[in-house]
N, C-alpha and C. Protein backbone atom coordinates (compact mmCIF):
# COMPACT_ATOMS: atom_id res chain seq x y z
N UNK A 1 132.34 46.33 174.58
CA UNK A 1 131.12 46.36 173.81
C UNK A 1 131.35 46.98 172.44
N UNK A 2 131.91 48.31 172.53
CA UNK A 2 132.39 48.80 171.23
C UNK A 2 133.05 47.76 170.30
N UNK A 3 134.37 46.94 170.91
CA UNK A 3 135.27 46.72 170.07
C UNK A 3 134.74 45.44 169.38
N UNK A 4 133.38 44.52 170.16
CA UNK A 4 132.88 43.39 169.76
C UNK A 4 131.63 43.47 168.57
N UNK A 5 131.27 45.27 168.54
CA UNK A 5 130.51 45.42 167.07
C UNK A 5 131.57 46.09 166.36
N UNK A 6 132.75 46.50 166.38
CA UNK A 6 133.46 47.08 165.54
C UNK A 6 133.99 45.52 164.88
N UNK A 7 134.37 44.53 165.55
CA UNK A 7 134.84 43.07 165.37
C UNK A 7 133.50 42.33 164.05
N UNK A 8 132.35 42.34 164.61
CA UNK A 8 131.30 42.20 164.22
C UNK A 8 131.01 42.77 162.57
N UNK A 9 130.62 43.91 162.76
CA UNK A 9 130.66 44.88 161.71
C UNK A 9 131.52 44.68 160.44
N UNK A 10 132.76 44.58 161.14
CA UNK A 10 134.09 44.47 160.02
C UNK A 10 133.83 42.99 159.77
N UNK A 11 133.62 41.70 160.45
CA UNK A 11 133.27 40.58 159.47
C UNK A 11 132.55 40.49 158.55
N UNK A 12 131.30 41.33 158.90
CA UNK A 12 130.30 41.43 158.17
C UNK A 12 130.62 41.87 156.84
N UNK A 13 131.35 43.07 156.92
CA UNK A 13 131.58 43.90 155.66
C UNK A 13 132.87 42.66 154.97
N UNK A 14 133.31 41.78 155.17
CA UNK A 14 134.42 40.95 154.95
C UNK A 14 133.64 40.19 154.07
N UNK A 15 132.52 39.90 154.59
CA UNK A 15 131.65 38.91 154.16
C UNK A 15 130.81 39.29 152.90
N UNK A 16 130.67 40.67 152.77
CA UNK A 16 129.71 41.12 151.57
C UNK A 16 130.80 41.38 150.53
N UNK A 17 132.27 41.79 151.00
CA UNK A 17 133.31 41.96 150.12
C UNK A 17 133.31 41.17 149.31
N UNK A 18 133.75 39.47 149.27
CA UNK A 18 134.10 38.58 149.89
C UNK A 18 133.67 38.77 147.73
N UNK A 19 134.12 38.18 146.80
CA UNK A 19 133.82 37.59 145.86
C UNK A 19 133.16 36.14 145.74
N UNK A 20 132.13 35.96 145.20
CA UNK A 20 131.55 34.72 144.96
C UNK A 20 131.60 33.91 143.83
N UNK A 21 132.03 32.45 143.59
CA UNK A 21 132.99 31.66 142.81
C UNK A 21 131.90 31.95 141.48
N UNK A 22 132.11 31.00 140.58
CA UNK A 22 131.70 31.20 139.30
C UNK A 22 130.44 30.49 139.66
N UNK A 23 129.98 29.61 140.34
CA UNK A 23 128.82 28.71 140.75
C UNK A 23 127.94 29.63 142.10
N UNK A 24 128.15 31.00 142.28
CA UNK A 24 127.62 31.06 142.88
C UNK A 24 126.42 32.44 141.77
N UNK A 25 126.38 32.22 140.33
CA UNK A 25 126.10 33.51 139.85
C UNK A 25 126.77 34.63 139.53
N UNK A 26 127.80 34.61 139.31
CA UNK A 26 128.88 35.68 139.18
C UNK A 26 129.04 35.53 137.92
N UNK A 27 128.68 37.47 137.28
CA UNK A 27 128.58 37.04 135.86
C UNK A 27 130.10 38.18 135.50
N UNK A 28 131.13 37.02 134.66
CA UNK A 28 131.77 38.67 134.69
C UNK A 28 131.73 38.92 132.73
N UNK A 29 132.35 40.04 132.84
CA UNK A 29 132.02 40.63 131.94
C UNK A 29 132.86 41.50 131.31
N UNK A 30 132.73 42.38 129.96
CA UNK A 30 133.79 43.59 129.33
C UNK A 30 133.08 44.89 129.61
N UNK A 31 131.48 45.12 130.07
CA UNK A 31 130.39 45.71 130.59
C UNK A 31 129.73 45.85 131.03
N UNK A 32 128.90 46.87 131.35
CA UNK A 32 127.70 47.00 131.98
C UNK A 32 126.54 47.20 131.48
N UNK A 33 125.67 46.83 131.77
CA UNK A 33 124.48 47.03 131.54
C UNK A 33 122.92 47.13 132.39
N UNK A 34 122.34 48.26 132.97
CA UNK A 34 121.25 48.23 133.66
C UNK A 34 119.55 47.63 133.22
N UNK A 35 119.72 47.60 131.72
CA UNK A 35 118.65 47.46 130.88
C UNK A 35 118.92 46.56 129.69
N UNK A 36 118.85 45.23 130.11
CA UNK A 36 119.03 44.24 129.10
C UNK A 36 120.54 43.77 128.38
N UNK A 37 120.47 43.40 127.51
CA UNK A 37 122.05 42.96 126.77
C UNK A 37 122.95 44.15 126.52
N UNK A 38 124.22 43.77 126.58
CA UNK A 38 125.38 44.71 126.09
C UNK A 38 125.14 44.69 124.15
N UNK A 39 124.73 46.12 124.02
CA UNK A 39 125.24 45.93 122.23
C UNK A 39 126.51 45.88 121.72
N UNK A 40 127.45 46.13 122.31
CA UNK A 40 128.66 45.58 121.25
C UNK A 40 129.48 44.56 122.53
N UNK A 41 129.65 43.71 121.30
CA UNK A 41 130.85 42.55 121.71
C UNK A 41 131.98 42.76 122.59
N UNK A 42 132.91 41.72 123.27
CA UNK A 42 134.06 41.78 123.88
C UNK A 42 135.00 42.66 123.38
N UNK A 43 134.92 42.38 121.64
CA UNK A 43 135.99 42.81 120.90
C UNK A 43 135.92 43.97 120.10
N UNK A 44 134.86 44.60 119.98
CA UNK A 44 134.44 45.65 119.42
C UNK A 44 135.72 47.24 119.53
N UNK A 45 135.74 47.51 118.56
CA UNK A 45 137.25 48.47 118.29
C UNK A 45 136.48 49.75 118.20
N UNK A 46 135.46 50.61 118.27
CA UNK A 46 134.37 51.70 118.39
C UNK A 46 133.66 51.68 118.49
N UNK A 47 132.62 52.66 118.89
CA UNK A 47 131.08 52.54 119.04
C UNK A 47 130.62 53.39 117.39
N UNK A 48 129.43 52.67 117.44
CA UNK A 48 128.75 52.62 115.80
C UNK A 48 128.35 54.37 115.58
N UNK A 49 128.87 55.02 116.65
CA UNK A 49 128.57 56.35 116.39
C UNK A 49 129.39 57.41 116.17
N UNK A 50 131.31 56.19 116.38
CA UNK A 50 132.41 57.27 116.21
C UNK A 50 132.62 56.52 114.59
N UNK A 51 133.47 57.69 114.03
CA UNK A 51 134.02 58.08 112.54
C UNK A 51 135.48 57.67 113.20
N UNK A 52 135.85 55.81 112.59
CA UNK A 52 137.24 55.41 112.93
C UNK A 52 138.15 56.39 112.10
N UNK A 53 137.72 57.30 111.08
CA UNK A 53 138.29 57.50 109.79
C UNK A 53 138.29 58.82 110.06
N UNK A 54 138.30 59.58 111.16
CA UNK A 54 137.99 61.10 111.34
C UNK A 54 139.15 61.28 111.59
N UNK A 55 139.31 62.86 110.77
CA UNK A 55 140.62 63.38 110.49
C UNK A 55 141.12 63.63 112.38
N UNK A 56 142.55 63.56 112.34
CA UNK A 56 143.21 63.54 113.40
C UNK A 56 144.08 64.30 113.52
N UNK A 57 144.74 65.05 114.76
CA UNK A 57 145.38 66.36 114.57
C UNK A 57 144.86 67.81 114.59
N UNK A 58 145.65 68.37 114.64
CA UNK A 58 145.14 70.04 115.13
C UNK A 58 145.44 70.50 116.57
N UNK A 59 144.41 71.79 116.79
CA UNK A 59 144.71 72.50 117.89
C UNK A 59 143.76 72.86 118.33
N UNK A 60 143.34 72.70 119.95
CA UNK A 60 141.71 72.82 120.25
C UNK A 60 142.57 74.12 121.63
N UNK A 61 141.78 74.93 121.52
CA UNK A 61 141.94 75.79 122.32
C UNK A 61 140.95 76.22 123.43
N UNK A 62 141.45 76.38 124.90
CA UNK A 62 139.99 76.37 125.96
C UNK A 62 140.52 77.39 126.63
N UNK A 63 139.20 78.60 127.20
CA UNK A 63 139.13 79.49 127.37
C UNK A 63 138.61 79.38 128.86
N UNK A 64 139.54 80.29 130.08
CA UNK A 64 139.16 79.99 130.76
C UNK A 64 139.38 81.62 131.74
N UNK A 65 139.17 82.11 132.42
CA UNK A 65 138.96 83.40 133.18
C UNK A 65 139.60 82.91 134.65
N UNK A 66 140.87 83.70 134.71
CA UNK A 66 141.58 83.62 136.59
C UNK A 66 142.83 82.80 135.59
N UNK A 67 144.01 82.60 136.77
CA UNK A 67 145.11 81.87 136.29
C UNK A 67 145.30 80.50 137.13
N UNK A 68 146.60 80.13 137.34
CA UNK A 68 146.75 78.99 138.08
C UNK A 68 148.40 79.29 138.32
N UNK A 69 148.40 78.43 139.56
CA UNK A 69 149.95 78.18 140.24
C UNK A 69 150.00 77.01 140.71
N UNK A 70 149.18 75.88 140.29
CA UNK A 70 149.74 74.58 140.72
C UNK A 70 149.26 73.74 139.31
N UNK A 71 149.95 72.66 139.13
CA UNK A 71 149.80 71.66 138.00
C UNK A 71 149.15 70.20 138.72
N UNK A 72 149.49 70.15 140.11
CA UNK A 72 148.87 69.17 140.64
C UNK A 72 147.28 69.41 140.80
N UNK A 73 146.47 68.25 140.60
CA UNK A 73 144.86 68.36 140.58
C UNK A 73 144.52 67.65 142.39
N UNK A 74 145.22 67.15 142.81
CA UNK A 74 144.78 66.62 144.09
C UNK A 74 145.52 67.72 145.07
N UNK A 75 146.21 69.12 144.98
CA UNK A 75 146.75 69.86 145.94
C UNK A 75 145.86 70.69 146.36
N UNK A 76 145.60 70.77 147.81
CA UNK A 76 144.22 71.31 148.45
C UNK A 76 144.71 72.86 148.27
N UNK A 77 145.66 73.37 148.14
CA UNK A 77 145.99 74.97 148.32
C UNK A 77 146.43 74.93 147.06
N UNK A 78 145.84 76.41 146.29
CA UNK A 78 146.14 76.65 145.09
C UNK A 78 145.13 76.78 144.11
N UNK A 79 145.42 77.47 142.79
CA UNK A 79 144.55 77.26 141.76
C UNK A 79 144.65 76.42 140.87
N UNK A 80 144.03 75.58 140.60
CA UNK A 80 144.00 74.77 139.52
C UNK A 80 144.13 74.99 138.41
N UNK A 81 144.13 74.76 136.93
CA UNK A 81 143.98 75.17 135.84
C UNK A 81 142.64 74.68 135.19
N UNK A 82 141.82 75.15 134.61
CA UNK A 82 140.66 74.38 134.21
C UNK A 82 141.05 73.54 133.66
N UNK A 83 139.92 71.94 133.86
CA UNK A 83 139.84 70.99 132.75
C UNK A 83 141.24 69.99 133.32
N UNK A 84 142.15 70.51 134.15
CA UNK A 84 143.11 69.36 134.53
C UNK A 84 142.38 67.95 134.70
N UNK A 85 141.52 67.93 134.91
CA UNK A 85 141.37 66.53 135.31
C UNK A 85 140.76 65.73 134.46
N UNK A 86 140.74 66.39 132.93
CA UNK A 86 140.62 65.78 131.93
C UNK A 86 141.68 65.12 131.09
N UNK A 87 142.50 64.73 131.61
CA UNK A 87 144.03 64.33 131.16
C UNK A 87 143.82 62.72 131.96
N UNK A 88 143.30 62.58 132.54
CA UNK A 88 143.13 61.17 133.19
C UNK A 88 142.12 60.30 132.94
N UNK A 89 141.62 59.07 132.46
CA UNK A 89 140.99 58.00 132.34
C UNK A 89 140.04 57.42 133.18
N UNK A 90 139.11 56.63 132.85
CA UNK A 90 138.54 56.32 133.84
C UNK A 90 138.23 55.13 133.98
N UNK A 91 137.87 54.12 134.76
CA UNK A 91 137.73 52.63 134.67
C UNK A 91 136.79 52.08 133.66
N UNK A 92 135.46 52.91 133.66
CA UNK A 92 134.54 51.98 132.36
C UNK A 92 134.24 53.63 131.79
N UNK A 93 133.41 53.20 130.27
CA UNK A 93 133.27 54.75 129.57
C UNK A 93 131.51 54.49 129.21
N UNK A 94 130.85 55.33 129.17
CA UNK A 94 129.24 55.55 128.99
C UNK A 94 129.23 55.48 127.61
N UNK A 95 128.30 54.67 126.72
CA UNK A 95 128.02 54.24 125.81
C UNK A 95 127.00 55.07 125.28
N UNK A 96 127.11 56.43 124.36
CA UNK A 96 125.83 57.10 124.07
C UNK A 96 124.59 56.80 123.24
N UNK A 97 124.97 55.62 122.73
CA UNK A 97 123.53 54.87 122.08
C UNK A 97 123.06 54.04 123.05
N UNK A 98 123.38 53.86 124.53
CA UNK A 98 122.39 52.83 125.16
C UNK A 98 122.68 53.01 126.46
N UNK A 99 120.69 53.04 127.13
CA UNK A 99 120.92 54.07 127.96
C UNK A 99 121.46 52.86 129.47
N UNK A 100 122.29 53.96 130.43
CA UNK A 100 122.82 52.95 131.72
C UNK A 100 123.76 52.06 131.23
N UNK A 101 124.65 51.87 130.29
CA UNK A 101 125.47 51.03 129.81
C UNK A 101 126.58 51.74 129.77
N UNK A 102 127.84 50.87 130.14
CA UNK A 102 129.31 51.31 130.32
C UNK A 102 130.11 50.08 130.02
N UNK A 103 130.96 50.53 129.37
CA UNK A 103 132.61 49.62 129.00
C UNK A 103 133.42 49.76 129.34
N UNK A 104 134.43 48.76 129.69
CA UNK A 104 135.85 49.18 130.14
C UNK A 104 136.30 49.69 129.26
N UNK A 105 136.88 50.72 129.92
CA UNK A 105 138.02 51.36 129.54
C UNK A 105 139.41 51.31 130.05
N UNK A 106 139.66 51.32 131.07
CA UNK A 106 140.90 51.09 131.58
C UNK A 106 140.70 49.43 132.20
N UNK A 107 139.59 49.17 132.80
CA UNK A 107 139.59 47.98 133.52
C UNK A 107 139.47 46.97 131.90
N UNK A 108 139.61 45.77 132.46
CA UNK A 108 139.38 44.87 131.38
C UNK A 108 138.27 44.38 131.06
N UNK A 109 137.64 43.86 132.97
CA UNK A 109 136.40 43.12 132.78
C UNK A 109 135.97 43.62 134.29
N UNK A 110 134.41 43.13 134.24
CA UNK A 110 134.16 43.43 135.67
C UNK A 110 133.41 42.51 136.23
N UNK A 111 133.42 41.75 137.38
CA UNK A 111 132.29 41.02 137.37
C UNK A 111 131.25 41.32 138.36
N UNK A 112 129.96 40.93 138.17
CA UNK A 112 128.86 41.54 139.20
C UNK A 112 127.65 40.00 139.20
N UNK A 113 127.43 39.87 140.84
CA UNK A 113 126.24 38.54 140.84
C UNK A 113 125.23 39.09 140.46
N UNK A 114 124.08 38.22 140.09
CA UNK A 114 123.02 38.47 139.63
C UNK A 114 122.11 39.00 140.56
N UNK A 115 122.48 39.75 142.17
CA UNK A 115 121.62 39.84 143.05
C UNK A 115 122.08 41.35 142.88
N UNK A 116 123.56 41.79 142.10
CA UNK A 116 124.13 43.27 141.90
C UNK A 116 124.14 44.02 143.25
N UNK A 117 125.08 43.08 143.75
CA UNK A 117 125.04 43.99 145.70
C UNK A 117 126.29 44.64 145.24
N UNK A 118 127.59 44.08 144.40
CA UNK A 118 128.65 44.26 144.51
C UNK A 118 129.00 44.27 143.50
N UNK A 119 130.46 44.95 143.07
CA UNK A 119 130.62 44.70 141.88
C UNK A 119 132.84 44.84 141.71
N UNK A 120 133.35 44.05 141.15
CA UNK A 120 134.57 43.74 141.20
C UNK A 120 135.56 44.01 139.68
């Protein structure tokens, strides 16, 4: 009985996985958006609120209280160093002129159906 809803279950979830072709509504995309159109393009090289032309270089210094003995961020024993896990990227980036909207950043594109159960 167990193993025929665990059988069950797991098709199911196979089935919602499951990507749907270009004819079935599948919109893909360079973004997201919860509230209407994406404002910038595929190709867009900044958002209209960064300075491409801002001086570059220097030394930012962060202040933090306690020490550390590990450099790894996923090691369950140990102290961390603050802010480690700001050295890593993330798949899409939040757009601060528009609200619920995200871009790839590491990913390229993403695609999501128009019913938004799933997203790839």
């Amino acid at each position: 009985m167990r193993i025929a809803a665990f059988v069950l279950s797991a098709l199911f979830a196979a089935a919602l996985a499951a990507p749907a072709s270009a004819d079935d509504g599948v919109t893909k995309s360079h973004g997201l958006s919860l509230f209407g159109d994406l404002k910038y393009g595929p190709d867009f090289t900044h958002f209209d609120y960064v300075n491409p032309d801002a001086p570059k270089g220097g030394t930012v210094r962060y202040a933090t209280i306690g020490t550390f003995d590990t450099l790894n961020p996923y090691q369950l024993k140990g102290n961390k160093p603050a802010g480690i896990f700001a050295h890593f990227d993330t798949l899409m980036f939040p757009s601060y002129d528009e609200p619920d909207t995200e871009y790839g950043l590491v990913a390229e594109s993403v695609e999501i159906p128009t019913d938004r159960t799933w997203v790839q």
